[in-house]
N, C-alpha and C. Protein backbone atom coordinates (compact mmCIF):
# COMPACT_ATOMS: atom_id res chain seq x y z
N UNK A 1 55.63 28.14 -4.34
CA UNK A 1 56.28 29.40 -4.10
C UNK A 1 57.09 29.78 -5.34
N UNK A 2 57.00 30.82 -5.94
CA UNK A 2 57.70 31.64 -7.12
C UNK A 2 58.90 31.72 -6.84
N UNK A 3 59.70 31.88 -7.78
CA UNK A 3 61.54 31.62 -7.55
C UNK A 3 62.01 32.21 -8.72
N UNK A 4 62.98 33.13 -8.54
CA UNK A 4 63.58 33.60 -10.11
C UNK A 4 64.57 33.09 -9.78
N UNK A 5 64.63 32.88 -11.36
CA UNK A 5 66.11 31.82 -11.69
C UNK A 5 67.11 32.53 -12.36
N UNK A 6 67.93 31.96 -13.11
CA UNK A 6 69.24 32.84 -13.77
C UNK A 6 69.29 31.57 -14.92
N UNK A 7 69.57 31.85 -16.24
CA UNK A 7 70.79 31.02 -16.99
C UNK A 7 71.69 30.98 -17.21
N UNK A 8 72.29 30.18 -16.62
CA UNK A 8 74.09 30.12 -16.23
C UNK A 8 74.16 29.69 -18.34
N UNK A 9 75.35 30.69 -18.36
CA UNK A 9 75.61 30.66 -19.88
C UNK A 9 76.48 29.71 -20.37
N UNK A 10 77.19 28.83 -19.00
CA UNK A 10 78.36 28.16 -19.76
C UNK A 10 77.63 26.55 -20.11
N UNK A 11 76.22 26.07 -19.44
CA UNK A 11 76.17 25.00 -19.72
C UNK A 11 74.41 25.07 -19.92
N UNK A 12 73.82 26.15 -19.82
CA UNK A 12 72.22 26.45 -20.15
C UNK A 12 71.10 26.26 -19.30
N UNK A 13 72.06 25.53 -18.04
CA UNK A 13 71.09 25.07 -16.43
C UNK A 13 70.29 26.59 -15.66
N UNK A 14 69.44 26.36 -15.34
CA UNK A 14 68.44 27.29 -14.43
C UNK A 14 69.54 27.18 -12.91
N UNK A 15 69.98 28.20 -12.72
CA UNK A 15 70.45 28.10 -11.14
C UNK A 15 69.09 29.55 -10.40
N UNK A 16 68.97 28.87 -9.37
CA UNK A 16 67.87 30.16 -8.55
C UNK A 16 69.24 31.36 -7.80
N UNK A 17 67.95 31.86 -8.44
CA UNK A 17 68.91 33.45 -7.88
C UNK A 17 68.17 34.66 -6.64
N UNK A 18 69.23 35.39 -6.15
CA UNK A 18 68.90 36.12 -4.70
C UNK A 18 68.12 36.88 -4.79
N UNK A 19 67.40 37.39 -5.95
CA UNK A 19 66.54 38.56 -6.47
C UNK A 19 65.31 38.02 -5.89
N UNK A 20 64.42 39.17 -5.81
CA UNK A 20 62.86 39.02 -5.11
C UNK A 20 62.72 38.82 -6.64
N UNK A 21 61.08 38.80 -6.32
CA UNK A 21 60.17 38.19 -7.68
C UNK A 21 59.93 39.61 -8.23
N UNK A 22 59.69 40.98 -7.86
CA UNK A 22 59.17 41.94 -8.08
C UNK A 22 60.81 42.76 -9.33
N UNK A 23 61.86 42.00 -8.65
CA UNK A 23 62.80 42.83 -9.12
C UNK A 23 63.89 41.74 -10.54
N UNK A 24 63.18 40.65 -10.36
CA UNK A 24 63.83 39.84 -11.27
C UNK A 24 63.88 39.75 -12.64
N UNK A 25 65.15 39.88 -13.47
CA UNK A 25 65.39 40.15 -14.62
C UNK A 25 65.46 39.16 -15.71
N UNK A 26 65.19 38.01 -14.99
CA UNK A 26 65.23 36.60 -16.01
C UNK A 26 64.13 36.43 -15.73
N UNK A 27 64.28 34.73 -15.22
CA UNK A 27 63.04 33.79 -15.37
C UNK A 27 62.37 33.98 -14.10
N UNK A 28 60.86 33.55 -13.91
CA UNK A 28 60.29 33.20 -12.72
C UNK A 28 59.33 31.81 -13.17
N UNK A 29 60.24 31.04 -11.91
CA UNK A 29 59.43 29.45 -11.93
C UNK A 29 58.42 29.87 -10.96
N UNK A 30 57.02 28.85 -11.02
CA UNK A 30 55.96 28.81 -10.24
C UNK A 30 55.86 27.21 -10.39
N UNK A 31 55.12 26.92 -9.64
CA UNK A 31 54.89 25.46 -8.92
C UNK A 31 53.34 25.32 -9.84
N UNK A 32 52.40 23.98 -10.04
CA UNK A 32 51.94 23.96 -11.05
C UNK A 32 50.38 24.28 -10.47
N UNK A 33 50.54 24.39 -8.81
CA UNK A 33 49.53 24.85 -8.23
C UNK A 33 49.10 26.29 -8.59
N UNK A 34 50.00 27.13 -8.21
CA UNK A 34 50.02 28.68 -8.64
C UNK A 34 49.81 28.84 -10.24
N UNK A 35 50.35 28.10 -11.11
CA UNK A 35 49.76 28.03 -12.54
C UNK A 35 48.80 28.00 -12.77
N UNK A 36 47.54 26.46 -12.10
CA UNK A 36 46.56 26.61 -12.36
C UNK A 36 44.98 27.41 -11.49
N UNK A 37 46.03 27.91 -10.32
CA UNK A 37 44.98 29.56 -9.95
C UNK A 37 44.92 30.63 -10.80
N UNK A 38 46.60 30.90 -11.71
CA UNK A 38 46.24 32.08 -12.30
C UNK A 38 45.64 31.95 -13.64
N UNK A 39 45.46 30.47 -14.11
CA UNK A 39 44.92 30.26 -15.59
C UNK A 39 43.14 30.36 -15.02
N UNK A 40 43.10 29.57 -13.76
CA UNK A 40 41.53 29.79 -13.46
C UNK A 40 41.12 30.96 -13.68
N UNK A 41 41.72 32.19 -12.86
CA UNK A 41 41.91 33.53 -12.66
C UNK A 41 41.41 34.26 -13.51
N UNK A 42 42.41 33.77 -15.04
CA UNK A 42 42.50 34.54 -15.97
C UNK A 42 41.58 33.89 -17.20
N UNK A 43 41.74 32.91 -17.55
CA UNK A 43 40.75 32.07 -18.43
C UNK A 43 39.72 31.28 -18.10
N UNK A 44 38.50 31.51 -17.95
CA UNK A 44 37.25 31.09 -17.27
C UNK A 44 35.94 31.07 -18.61
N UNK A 45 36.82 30.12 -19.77
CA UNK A 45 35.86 29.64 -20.54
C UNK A 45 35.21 28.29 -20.76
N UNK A 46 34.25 28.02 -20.93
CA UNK A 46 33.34 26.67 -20.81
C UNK A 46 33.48 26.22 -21.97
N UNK A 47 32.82 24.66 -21.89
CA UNK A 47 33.05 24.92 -23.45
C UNK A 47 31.65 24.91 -23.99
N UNK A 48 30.99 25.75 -23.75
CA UNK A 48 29.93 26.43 -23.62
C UNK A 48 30.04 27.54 -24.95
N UNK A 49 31.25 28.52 -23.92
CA UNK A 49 31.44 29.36 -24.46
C UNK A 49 32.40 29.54 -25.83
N UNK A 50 33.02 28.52 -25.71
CA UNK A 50 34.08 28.20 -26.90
C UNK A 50 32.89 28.06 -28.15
N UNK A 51 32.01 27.15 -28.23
CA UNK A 51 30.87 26.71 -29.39
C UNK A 51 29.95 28.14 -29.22
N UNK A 52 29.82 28.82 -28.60
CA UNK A 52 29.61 30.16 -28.96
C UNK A 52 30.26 30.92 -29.77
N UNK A 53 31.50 31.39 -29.32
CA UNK A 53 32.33 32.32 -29.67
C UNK A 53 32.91 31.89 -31.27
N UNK A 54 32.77 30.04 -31.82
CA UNK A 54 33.16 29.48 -33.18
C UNK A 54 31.23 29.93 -33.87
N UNK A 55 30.40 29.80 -33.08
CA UNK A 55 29.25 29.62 -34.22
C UNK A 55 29.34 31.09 -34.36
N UNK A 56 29.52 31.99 -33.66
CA UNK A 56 29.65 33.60 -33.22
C UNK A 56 30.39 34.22 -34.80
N UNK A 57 31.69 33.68 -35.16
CA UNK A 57 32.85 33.20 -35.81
C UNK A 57 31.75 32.81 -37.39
N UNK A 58 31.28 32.52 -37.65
CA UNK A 58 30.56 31.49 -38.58
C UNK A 58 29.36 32.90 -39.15
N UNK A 59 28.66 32.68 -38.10
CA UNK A 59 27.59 33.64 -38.41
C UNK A 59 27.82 34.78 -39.03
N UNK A 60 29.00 35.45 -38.42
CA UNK A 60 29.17 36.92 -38.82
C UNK A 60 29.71 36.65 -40.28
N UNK A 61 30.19 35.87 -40.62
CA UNK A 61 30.54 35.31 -41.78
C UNK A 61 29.43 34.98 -42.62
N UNK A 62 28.69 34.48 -42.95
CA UNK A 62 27.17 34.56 -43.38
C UNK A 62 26.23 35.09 -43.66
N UNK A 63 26.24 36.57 -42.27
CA UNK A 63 25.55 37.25 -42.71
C UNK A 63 26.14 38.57 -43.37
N UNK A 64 27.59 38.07 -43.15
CA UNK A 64 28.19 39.48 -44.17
C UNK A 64 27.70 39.16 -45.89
N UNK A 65 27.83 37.76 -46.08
CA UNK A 65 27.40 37.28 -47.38
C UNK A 65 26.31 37.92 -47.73
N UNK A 66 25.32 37.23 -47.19
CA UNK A 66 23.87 37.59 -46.77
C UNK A 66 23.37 39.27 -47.37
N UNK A 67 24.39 39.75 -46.53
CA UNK A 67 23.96 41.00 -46.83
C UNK A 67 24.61 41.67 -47.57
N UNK A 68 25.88 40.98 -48.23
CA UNK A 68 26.10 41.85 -49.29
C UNK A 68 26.01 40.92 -50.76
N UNK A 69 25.24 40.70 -50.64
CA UNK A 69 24.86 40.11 -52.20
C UNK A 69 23.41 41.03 -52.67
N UNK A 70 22.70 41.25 -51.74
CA UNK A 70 21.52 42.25 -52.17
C UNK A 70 21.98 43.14 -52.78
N UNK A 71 23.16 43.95 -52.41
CA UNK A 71 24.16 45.11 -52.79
C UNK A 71 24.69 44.93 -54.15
N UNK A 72 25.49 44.11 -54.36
CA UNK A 72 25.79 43.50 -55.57
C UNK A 72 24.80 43.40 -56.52
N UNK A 73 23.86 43.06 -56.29
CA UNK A 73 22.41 42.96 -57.35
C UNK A 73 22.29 44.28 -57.64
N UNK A 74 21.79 45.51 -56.76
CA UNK A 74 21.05 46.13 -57.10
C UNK A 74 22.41 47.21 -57.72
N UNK A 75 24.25 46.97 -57.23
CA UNK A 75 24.53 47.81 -57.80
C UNK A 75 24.73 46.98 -59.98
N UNK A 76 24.98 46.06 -59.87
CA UNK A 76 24.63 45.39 -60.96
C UNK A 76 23.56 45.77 -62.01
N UNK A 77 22.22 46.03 -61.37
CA UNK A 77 21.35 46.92 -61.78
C UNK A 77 21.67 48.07 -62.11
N UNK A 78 21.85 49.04 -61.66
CA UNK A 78 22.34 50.20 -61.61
C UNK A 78 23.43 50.52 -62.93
N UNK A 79 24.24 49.65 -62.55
CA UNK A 79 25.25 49.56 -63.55
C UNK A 79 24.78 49.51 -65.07
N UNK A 80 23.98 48.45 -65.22
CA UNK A 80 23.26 48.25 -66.58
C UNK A 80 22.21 49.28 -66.79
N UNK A 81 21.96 50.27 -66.19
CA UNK A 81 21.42 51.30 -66.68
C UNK A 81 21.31 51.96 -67.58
């Protein structure tokens, strides 16, 4: 269950405070159950998809090379005209 807290300023301790969760101006603790529903929730990568998204990462890198070195040549050419 979610709980907003307060930091008491004179010694830096979390005391829970009377505020709903919707209206709370500090902290909100969650329990480590509710953490890992909303990371499921929200982050739903494999690592599947991770060695995708790095070779993904790589490639576009390569073929920017790739394709701009033809460019370079022919403006090189050009140049020595």
């Amino acid at each position: 269950m979610a709980m907003c807290v307060d930091v008491n300023s004179s010694n830096g301790l979390l005391v829970a405070s009377n505020n709903s969760i919707d209206s709370c101006t500090s902290y909100v603790l969650v329990s480590a159950s509710e953490y890992n529903n909303f990371l499921s929730a929200v982050v739903d990568l494999s690592s599947g998809d991770i060695t995708q998204l790095i070779l993904l990462g790589f490639g576009l890198v390569l073929a920017g090379y790739l394709l701009a070195q033809p460019v370079g040549i022919v403006i090189n050419f050009i140049k020595s005209l």
